[in-house]
C-alpha atoms as a PDB file:
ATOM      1  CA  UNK A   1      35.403 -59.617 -61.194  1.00  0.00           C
ATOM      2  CA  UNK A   2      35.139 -58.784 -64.935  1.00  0.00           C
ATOM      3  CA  UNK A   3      31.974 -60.807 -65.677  1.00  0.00           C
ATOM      4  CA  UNK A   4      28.818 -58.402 -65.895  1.00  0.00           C
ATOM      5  CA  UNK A   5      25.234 -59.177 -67.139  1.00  0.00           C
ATOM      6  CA  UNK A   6      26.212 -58.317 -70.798  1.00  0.00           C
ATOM      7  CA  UNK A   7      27.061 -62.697 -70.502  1.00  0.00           C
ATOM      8  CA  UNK A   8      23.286 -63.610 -69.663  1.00  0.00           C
ATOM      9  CA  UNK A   9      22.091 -61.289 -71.991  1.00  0.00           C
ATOM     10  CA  UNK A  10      24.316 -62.448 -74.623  1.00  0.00           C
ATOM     11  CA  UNK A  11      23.079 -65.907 -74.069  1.00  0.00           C
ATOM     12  CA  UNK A  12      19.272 -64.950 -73.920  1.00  0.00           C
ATOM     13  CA  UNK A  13      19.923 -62.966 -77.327  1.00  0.00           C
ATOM     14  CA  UNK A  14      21.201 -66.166 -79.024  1.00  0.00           C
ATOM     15  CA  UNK A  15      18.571 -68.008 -77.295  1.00  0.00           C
ATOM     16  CA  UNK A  16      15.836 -65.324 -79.242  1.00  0.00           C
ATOM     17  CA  UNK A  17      18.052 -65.340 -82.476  1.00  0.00           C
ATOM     18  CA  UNK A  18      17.091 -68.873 -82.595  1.00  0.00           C
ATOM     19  CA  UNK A  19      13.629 -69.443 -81.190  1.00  0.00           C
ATOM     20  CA  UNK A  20      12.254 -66.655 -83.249  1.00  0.00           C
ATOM     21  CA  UNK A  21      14.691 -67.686 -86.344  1.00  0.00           C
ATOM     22  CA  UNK A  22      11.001 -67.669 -88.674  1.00  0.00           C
ATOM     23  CA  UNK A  23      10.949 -63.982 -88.319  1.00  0.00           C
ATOM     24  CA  UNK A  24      13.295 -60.534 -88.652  1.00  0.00           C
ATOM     25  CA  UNK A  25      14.911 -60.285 -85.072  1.00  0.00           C
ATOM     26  CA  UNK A  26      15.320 -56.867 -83.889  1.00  0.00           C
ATOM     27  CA  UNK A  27      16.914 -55.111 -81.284  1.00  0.00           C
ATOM     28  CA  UNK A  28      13.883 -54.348 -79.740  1.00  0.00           C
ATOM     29  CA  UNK A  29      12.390 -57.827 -79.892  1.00  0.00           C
ATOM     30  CA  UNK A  30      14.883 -58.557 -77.756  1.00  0.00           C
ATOM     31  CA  UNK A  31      15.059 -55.469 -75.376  1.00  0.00           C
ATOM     32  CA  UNK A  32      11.604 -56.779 -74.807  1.00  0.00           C
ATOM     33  CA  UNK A  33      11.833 -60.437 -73.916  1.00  0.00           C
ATOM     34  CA  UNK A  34      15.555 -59.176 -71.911  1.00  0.00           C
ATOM     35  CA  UNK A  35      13.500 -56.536 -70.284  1.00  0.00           C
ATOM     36  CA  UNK A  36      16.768 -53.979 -70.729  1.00  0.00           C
ATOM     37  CA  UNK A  37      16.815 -50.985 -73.295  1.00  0.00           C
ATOM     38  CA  UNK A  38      17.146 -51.849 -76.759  1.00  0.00           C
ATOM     39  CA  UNK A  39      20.554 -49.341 -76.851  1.00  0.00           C
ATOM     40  CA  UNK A  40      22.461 -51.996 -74.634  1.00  0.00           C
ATOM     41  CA  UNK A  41      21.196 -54.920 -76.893  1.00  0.00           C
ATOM     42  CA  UNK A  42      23.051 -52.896 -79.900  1.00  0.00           C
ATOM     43  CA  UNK A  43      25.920 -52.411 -78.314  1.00  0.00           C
ATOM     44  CA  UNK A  44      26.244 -56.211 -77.472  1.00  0.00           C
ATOM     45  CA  UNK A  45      25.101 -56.798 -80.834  1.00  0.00           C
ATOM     46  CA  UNK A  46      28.471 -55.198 -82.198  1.00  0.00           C
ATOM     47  CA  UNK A  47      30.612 -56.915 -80.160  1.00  0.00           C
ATOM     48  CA  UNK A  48      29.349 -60.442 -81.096  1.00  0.00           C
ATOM     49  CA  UNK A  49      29.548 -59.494 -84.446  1.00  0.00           C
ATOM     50  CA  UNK A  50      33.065 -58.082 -84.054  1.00  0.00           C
ATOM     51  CA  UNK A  51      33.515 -61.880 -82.790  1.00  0.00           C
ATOM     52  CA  UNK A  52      32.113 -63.201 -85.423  1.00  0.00           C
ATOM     53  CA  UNK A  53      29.385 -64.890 -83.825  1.00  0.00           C
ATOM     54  CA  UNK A  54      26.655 -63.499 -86.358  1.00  0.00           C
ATOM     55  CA  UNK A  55      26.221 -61.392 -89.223  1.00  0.00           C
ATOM     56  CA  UNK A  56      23.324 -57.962 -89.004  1.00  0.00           C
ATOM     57  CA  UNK A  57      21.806 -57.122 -91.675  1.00  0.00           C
ATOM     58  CA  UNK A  58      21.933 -53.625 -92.661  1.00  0.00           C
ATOM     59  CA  UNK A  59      18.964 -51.739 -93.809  1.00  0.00           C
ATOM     60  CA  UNK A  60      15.989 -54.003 -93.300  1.00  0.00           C
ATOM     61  CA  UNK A  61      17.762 -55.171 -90.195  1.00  0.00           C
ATOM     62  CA  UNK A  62      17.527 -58.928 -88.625  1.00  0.00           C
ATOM     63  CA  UNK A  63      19.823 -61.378 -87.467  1.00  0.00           C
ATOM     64  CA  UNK A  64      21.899 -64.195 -88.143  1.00  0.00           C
ATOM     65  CA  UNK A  65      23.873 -67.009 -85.867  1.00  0.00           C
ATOM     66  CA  UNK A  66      27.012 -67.770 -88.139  1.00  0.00           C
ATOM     67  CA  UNK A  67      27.600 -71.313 -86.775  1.00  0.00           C
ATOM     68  CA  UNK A  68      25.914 -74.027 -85.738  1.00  0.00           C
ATOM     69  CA  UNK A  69      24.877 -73.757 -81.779  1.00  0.00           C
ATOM     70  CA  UNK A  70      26.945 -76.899 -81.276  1.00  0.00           C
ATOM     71  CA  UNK A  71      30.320 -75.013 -81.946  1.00  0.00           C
ATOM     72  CA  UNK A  72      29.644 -72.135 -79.644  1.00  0.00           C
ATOM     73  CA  UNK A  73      30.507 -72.360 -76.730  1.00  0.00           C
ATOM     74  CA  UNK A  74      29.777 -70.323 -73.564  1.00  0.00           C
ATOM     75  CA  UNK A  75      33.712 -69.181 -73.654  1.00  0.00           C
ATOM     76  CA  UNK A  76      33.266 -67.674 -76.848  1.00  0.00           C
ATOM     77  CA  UNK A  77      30.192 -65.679 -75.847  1.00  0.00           C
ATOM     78  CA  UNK A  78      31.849 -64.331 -72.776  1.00  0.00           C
ATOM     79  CA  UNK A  79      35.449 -63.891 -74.704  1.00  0.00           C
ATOM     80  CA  UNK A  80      33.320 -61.532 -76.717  1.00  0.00           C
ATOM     81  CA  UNK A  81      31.398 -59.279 -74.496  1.00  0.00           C
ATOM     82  CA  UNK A  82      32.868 -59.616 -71.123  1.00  0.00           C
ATOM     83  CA  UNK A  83      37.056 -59.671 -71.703  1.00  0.00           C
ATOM     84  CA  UNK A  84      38.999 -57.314 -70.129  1.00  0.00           C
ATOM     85  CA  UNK A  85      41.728 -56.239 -72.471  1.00  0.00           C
ATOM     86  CA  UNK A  86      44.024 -58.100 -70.908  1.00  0.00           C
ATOM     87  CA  UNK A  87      41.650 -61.166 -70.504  1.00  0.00           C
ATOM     88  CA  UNK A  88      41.988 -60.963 -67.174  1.00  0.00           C
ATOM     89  CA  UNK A  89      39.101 -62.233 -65.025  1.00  0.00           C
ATOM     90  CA  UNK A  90      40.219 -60.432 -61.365  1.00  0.00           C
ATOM     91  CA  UNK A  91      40.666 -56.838 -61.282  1.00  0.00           C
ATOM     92  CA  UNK A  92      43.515 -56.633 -59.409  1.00  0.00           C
ATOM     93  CA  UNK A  93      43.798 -53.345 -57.457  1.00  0.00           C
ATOM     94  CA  UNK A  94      46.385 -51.006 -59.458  1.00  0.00           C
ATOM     95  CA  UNK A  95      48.977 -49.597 -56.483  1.00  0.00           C
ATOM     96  CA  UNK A  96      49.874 -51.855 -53.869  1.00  0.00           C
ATOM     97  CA  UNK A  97      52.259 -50.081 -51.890  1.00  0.00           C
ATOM     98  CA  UNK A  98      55.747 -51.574 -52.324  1.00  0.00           C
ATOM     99  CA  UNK A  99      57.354 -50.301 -49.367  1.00  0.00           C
ATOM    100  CA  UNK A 100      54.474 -52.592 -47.335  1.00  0.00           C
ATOM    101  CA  UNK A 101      56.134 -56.071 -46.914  1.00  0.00           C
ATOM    102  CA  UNK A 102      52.485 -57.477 -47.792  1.00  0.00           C
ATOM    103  CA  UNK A 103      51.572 -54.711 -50.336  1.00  0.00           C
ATOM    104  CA  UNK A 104      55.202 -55.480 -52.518  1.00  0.00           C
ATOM    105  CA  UNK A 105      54.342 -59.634 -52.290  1.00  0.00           C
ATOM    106  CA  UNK A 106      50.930 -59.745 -52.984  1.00  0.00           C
ATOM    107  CA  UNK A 107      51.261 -59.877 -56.486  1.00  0.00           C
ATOM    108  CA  UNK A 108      53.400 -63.242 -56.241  1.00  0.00           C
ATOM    109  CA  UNK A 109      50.737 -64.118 -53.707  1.00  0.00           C
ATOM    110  CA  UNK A 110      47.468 -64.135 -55.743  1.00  0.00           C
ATOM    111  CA  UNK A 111      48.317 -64.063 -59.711  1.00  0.00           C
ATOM    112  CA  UNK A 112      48.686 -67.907 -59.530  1.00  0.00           C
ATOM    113  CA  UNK A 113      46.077 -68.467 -57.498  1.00  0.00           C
ATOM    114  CA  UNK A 114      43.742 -66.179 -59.705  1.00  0.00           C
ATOM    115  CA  UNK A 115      44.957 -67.526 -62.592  1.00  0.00           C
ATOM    116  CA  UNK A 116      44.570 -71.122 -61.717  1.00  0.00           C
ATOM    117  CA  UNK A 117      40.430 -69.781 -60.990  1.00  0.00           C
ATOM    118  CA  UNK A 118      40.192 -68.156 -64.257  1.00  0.00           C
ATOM    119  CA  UNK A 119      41.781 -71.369 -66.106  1.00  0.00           C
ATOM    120  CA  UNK A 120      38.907 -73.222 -64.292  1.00  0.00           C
ATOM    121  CA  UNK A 121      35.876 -70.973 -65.072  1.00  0.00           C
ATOM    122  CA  UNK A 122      37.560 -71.303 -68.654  1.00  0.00           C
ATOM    123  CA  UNK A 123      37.661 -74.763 -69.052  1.00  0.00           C
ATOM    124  CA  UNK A 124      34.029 -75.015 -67.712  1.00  0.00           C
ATOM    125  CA  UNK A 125      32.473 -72.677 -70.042  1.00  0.00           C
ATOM    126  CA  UNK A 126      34.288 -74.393 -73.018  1.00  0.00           C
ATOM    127  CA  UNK A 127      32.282 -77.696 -72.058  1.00  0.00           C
ATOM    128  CA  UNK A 128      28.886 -75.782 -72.484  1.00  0.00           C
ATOM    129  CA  UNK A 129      27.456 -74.642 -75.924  1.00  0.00           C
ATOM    130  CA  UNK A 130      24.481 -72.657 -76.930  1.00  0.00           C
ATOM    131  CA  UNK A 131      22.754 -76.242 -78.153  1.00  0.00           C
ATOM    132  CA  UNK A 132      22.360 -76.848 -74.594  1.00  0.00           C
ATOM    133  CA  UNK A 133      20.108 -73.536 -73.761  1.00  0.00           C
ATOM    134  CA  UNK A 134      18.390 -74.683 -77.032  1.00  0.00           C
ATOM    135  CA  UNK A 135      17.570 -78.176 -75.997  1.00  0.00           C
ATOM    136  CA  UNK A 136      16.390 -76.655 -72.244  1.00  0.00           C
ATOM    137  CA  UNK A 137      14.563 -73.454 -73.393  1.00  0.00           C
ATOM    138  CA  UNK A 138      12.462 -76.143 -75.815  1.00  0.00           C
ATOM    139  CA  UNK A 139      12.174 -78.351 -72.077  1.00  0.00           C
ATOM    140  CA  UNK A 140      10.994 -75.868 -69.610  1.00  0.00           C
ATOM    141  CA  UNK A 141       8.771 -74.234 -72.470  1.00  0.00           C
ATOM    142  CA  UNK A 142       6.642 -77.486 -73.242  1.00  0.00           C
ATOM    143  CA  UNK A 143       6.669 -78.228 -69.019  1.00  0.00           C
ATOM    144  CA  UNK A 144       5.192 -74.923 -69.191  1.00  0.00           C
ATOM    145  CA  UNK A 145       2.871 -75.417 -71.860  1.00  0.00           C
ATOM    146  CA  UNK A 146      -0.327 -75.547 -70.408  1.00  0.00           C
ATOM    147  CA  UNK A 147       0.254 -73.071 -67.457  1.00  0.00           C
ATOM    148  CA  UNK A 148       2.210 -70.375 -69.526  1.00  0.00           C
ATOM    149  CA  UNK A 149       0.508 -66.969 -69.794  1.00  0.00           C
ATOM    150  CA  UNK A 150      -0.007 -66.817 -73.650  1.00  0.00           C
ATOM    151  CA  UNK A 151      -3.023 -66.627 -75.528  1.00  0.00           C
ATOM    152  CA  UNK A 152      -3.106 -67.032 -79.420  1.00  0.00           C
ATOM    153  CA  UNK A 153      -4.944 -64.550 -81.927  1.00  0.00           C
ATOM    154  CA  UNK A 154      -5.962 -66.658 -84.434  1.00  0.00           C
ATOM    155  CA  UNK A 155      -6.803 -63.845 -86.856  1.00  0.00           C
ATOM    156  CA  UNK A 156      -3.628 -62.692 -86.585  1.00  0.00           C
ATOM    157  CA  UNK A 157      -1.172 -65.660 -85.777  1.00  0.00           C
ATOM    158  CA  UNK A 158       0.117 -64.241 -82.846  1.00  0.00           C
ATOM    159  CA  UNK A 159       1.063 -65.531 -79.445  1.00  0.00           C
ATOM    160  CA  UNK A 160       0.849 -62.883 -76.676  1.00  0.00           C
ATOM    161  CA  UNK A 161       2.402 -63.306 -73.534  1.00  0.00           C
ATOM    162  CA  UNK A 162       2.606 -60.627 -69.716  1.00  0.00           C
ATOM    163  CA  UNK A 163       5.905 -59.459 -71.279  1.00  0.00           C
ATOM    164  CA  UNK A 164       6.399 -59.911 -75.174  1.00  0.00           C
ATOM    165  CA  UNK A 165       4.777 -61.321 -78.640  1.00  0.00           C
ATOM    166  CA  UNK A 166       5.778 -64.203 -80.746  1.00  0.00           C
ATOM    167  CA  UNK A 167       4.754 -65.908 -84.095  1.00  0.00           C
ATOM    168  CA  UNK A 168       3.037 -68.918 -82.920  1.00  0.00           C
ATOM    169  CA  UNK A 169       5.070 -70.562 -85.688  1.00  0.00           C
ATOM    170  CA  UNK A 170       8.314 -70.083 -83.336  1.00  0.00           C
ATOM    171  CA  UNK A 171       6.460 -70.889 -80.703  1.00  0.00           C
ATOM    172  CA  UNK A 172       5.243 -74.580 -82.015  1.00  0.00           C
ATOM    173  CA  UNK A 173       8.964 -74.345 -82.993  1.00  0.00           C
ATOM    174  CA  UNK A 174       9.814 -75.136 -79.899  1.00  0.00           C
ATOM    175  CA  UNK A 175       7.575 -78.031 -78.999  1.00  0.00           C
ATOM    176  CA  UNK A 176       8.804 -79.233 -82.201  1.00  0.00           C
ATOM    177  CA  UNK A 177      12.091 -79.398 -80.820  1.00  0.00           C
ATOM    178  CA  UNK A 178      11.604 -80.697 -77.856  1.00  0.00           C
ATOM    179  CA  UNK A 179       9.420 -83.613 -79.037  1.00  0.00           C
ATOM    180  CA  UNK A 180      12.562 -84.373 -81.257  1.00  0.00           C
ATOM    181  CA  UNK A 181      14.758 -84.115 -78.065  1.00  0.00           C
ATOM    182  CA  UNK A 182      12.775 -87.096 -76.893  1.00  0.00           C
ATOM    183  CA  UNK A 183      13.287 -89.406 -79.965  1.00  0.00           C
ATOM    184  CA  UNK A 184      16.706 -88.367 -80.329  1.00  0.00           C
ATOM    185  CA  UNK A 185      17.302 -89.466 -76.515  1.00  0.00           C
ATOM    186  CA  UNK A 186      15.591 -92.837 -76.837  1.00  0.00           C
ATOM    187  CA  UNK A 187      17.359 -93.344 -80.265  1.00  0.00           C
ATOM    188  CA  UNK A 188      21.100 -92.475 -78.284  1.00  0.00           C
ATOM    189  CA  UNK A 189      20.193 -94.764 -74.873  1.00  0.00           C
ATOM    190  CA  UNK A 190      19.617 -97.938 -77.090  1.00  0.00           C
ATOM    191  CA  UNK A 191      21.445 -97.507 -79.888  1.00  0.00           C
ATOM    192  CA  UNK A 192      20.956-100.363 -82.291  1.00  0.00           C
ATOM    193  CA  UNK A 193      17.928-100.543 -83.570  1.00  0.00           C
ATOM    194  CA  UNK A 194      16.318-101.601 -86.640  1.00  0.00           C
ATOM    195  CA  UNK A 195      15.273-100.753 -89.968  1.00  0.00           C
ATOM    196  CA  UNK A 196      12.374-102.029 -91.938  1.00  0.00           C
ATOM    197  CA  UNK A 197      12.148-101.465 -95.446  1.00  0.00           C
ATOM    198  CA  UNK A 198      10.105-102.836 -98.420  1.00  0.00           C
ATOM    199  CA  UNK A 199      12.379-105.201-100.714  1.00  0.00           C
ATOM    200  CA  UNK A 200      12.823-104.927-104.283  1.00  0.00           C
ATOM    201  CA  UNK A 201      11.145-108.223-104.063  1.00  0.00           C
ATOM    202  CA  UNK A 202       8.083-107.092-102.537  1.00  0.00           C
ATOM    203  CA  UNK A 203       8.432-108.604 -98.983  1.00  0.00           C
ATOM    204  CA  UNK A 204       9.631-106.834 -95.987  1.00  0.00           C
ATOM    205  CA  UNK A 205      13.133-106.391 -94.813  1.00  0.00           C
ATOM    206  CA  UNK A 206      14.476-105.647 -91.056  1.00  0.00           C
ATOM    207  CA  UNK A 207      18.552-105.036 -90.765  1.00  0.00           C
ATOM    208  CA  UNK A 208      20.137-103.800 -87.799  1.00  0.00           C
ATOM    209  CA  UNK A 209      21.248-100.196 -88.387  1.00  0.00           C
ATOM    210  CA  UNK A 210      22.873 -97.220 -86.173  1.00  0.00           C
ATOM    211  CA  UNK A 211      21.099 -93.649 -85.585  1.00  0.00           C
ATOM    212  CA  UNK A 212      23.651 -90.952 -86.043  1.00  0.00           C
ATOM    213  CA  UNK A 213      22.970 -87.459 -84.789  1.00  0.00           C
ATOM    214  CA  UNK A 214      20.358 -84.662 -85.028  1.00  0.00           C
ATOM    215  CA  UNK A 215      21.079 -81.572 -86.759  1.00  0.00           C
ATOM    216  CA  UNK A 216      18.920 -79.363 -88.121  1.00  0.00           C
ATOM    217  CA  UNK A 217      16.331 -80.766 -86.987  1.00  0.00           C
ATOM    218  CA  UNK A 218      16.602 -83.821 -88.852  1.00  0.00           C
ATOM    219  CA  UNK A 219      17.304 -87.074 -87.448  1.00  0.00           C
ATOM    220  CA  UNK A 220      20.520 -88.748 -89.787  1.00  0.00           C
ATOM    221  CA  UNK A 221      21.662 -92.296 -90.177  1.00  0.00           C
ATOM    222  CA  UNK A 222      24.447 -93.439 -92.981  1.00  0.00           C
ATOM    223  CA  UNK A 223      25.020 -96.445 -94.796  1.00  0.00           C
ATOM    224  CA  UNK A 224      26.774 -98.208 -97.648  1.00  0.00           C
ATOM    225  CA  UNK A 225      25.814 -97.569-101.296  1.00  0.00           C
ATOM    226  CA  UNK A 226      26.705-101.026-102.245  1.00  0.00           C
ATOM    227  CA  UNK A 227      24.559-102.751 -99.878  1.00  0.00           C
ATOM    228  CA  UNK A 228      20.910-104.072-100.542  1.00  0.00           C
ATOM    229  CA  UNK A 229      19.106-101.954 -98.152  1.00  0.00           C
ATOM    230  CA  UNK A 230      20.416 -98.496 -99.864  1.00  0.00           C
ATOM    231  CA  UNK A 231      19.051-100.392-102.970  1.00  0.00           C
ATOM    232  CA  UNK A 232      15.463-100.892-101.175  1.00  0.00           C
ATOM    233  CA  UNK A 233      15.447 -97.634-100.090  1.00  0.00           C
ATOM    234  CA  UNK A 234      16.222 -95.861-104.059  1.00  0.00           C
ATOM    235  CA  UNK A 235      13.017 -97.904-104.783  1.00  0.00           C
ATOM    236  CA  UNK A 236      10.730 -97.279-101.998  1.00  0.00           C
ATOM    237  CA  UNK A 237      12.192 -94.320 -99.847  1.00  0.00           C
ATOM    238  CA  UNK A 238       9.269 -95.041 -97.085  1.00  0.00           C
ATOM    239  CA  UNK A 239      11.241 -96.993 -93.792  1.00  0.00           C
ATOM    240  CA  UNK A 240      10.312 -97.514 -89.982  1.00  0.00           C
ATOM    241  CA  UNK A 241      12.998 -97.984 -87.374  1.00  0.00           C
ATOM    242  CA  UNK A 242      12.160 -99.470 -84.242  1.00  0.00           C
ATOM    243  CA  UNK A 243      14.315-100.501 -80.984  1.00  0.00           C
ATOM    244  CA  UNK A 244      13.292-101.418 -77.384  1.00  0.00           C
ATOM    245  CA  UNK A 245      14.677-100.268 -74.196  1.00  0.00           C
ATOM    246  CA  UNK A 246      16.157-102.700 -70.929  1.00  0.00           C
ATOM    247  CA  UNK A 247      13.178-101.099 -69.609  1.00  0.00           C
ATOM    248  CA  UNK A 248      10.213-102.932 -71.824  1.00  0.00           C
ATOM    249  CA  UNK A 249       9.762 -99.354 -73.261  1.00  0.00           C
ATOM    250  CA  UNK A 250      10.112 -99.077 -77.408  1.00  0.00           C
ATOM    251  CA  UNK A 251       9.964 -96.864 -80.051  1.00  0.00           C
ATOM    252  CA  UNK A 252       8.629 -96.911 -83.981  1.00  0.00           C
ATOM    253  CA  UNK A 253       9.446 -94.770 -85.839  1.00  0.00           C
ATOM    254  CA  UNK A 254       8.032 -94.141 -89.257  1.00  0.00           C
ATOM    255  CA  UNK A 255       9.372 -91.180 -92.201  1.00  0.00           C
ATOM    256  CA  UNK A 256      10.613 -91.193 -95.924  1.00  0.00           C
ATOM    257  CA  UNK A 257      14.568 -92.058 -96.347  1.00  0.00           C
ATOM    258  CA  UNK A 258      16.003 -88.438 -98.036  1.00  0.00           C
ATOM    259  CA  UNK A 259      19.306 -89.711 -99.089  1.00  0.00           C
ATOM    260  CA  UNK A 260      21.632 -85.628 -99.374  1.00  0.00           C
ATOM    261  CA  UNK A 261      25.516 -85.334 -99.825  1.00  0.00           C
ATOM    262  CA  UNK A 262      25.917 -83.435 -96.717  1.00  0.00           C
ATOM    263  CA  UNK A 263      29.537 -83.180 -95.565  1.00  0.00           C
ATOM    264  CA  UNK A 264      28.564 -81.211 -92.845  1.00  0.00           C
ATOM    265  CA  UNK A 265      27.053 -84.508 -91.491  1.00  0.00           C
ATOM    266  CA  UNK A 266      29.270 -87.103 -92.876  1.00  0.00           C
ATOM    267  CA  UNK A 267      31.938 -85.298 -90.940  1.00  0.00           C
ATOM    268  CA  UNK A 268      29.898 -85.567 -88.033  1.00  0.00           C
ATOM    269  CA  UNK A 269      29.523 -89.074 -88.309  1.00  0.00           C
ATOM    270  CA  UNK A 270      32.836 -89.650 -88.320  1.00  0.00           C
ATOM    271  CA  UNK A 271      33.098 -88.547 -84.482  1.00  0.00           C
ATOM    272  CA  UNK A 272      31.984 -92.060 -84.293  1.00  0.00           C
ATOM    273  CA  UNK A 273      34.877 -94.946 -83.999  1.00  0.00           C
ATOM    274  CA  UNK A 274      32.459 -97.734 -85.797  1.00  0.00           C
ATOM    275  CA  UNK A 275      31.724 -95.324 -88.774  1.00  0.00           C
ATOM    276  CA  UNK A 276      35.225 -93.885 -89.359  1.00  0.00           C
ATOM    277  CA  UNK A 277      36.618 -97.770 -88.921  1.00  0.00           C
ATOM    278  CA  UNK A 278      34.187 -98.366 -92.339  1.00  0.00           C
ATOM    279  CA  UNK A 279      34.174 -95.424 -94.161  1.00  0.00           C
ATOM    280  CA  UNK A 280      37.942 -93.999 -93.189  1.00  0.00           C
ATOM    281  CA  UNK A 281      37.358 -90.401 -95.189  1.00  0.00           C
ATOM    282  CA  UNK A 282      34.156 -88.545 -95.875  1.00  0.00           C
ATOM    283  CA  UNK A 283      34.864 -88.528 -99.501  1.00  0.00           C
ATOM    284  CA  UNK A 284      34.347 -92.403 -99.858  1.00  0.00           C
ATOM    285  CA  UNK A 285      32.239 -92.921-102.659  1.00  0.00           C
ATOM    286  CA  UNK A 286      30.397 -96.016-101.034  1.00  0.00           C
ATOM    287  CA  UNK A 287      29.753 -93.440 -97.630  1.00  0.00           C
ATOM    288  CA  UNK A 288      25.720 -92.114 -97.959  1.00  0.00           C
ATOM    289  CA  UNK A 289      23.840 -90.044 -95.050  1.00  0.00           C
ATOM    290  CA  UNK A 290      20.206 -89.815 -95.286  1.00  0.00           C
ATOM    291  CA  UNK A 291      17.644 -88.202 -93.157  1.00  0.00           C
ATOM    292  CA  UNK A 292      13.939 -89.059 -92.683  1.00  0.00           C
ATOM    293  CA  UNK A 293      11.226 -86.610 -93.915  1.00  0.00           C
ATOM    294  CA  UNK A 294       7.968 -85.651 -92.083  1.00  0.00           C
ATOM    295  CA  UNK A 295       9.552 -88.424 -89.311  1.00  0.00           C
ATOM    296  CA  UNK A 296       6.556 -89.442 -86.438  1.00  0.00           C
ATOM    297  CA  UNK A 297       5.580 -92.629 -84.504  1.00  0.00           C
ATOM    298  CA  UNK A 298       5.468 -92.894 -80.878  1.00  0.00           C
ATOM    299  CA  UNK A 299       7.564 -94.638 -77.739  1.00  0.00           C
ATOM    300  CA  UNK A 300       5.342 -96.428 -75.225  1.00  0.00           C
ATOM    301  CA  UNK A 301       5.627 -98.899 -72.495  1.00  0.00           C
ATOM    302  CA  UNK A 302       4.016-101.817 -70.533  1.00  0.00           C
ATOM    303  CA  UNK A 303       2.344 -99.506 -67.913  1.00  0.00           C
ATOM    304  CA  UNK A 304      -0.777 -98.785 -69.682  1.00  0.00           C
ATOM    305  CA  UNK A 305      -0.087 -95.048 -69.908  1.00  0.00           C
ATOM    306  CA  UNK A 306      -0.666 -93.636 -73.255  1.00  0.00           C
ATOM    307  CA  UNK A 307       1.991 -93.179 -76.017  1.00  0.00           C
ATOM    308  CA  UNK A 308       4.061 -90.479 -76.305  1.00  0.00           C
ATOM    309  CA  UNK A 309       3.200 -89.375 -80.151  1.00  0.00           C
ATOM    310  CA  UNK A 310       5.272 -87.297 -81.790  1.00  0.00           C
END
């Protein structure tokens, strides 16, 4: 089989890329946290960037994803490093013998057969993206958080663990993350909740209203400029959403309204049937996206265990 470990390294080098994205990534940052020599990382390096995956700066060095982690996929990663000229997956062997009565059919016994595997492997690695190492790099990291070997200079800002160093910026990164993971999944599982606002008028407001997506770390909702709550929120930006759970379990959920003419997002939340039935185009002029600022609240329950804060 063509398939070597130039794929897991490939995926633990995006992983770095974007853990560590707060600092210059290097070929021997990640030699270090691969445990391989930092002449094989270069050599992958040029053939994801032959693929277009990311961009390497020249001179100073460093690193750069050129697409969201959503829109690559594990097929593009191993289309880059691990393809075979002929994209074959099997290495068939070169010189059957065609004066054997097996050796001359065993071609039309095994290319379908082979090909029918590598359409399969194909179509599974197309349904997995480098979001999802994010989102479980950020899990098994903060399950880890209190048992995992790293010790923090605080003269220095560094986190030092048995086999490499990070900032303990990306580090907090990742809790970060995965403390968002948890809102975001709440948010998704019950997904109308409500928004409070403060009224032009001075008393309090509460209108159903539909999370969107994360990206970038920002949670995003949408709504129509013409409306009374986008009017509320132009005059006092500060909001809380709230919903409960079948299982007595709720969130609230407190942050400033940023309303930003992102059609990277309003494109997104058009991947949703209710949205696109109201706006129809991302260019409406009525169609807003906002995100909250400095978001944080907490989810709790009925059991008397304390609130997840966030």
């Amino acid at each position: 089989m063509q398939i070597s470990s130039r794929f897991t390294m490939a995926i633990h080098m995006f992983a770095c890329i974007d853990t560590f994205s707060d600092q210059k990534m290097t070929s021997d940052f990640m030699a270090a946290s691969i445990g391989t020599n930092p002449v094989i990382i270069r050599k992958i390096l040029q053939q994801l960037k032959a693929a277009g995956l990311i961009e390497v700066a020249r001179g100073t060095g460093g690193v750069t994803i050129t697409r969201p982690l959503e829109q690559i996929t594990f097929l593009d990663v191993y289309k880059a490093v691990e393809c075979a000229p002929d994209e074959q997956l099997f290495h068939f062997h070169e010189n059957p013998n065609q004066k054997c009565p097996v050796g001359k059919n065993i071609h039309n016994v095994l290319d379908k057969r082979l090909l029918e595997v590598q359409r399969a492997m194909e179509e599974k690695l197309s349904e997995m993206t480098l979001a999802d190492v994010k989102k479980d790099i950020a899990v098994y990291t903060e399950k880890s958080y209190k048992s995992f070997d790293v010790t923090i200079d605080i003269t220095t800002s560094q986190c030092y663990s048995t086999t490499t160093r990070c900032n303990k910026q990306s580090y907090n990164k990742l809790r970060r993350y995965y403390k968002m993971q948890k809102v975001v999944e709440f948010l998704q599982k019950n997904p109308v909740q409500y928004l409070a606002t403060v009224g032009r008028d001075g008393k309090a407001k509460c209108r159903p209203f539909m999370f969107c997506f994360e990206q970038d770390g920002k949670l995003w909702f949408c709504t129509n400029n013409t409306k009374e709550v986008y009017k509320d929120m132009q005059e006092n930006p500060e909001v809380e959403v709230s919903v409960s759970s079948p299982e007595y379990a709720w969130i609230r959920l407190h942050g400033k309204a940023v309303f930003e003419n992102n059609m990277s997002v309003k494109e997104g939340c058009m991947n949703n049937p209710i949205v696109k039935g109201q706006y129809q185009t991302t260019d409406n002029p009525i169609f807003e996206v906002f995100y909250l600022e400095n978001p944080h609240g907490v989810i709790a329950d009925f059991s008397g265990n304390p609130p997840y804060e966030f």
